[in-house]
Protein backbone atom coordinates (compact mmCIF):
# COMPACT_ATOMS: atom_id res chain seq x y z
CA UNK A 1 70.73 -4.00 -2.00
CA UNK A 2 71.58 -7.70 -0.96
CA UNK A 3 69.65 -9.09 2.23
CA UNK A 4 72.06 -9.90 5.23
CA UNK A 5 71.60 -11.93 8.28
CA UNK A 6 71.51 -10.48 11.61
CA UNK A 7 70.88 -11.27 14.96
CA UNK A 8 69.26 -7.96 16.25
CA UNK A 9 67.00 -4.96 14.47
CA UNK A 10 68.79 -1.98 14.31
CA UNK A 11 67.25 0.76 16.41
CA UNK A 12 67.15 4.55 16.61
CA UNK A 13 65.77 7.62 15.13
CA UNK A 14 66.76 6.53 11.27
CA UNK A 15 64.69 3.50 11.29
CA UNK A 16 60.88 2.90 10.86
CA UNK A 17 59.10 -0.94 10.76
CA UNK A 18 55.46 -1.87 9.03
CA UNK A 19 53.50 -4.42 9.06
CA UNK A 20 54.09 -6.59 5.49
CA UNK A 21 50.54 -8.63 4.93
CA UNK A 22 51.74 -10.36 2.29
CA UNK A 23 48.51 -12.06 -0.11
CA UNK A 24 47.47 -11.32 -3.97
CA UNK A 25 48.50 -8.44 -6.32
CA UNK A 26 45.69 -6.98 -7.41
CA UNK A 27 44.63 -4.09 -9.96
CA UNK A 28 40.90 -2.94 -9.87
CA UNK A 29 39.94 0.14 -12.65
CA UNK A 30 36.48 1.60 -12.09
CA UNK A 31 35.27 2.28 -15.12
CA UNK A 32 32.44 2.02 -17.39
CA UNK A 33 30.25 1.72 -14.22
CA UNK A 34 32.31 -1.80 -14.13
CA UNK A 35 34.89 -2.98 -11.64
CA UNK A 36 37.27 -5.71 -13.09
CA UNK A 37 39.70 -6.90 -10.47
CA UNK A 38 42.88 -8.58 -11.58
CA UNK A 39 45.91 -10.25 -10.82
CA UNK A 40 49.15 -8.94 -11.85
CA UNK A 41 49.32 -11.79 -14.54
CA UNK A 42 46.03 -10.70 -15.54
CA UNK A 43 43.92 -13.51 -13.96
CA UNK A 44 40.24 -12.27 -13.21
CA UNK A 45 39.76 -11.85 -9.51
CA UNK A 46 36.03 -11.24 -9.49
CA UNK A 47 34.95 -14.47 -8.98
CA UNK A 48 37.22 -15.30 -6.75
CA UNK A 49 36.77 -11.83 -4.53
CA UNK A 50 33.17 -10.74 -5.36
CA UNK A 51 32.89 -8.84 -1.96
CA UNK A 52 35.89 -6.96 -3.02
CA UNK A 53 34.81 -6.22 -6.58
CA UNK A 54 31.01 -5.21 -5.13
CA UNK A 55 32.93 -3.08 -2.30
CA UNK A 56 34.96 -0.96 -5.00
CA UNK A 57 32.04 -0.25 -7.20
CA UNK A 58 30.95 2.71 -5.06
CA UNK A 59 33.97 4.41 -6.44
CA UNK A 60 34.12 7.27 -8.89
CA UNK A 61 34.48 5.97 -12.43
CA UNK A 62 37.90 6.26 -13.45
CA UNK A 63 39.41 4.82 -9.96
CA UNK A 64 42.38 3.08 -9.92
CA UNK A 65 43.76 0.98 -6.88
CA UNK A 66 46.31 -1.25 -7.02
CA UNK A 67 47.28 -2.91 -3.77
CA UNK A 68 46.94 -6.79 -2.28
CA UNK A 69 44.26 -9.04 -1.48
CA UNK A 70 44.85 -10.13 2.11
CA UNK A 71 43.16 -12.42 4.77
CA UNK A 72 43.33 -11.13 7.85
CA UNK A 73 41.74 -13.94 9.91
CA UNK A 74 40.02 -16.71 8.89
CA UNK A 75 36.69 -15.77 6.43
CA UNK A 76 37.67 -12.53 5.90
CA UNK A 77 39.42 -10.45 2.89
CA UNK A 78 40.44 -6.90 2.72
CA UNK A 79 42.38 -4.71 0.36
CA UNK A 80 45.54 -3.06 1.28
């Protein structure tokens, strides 16, 4: 599909709008009792986002989540 200008949003009942936070790919896999968080190009994102990493390792072993690292307002991260 090939992006095309417009003036207006359509409307009506066939169309639906998010929010797009736009920030980091990243994959974290629970496992081991470890939490490695990584970029998509396999960059290691616990350093960078130990909050994160310590956040995800209340979940089960064998957790995957792959979603974006986003900042939301100034100091803060969050997954999504």
């Amino acid at each position: 599909m090939l992006l095309l200008a417009a003036e207006t949003l359509p409307e009506g009942p066939g169309w639906a709008y998010e929010l797009k936070l736009d920030g980091y790919r990243a994959l974290a896999i629970r496992t081991g009792g470890l939490v490695p968080l990584r970029s998509r190009n396999d960059k290691d994102f616990n350093r960078k986002y130990p909050t994160i990493a310590k956040a995800l390792a209340t979940l089960p072993d064998e957790t995957v989540i792959d979603g974006e690292v986003v900042a939301p307002g100034l100091g803060r991260t969050a997954v999504i």
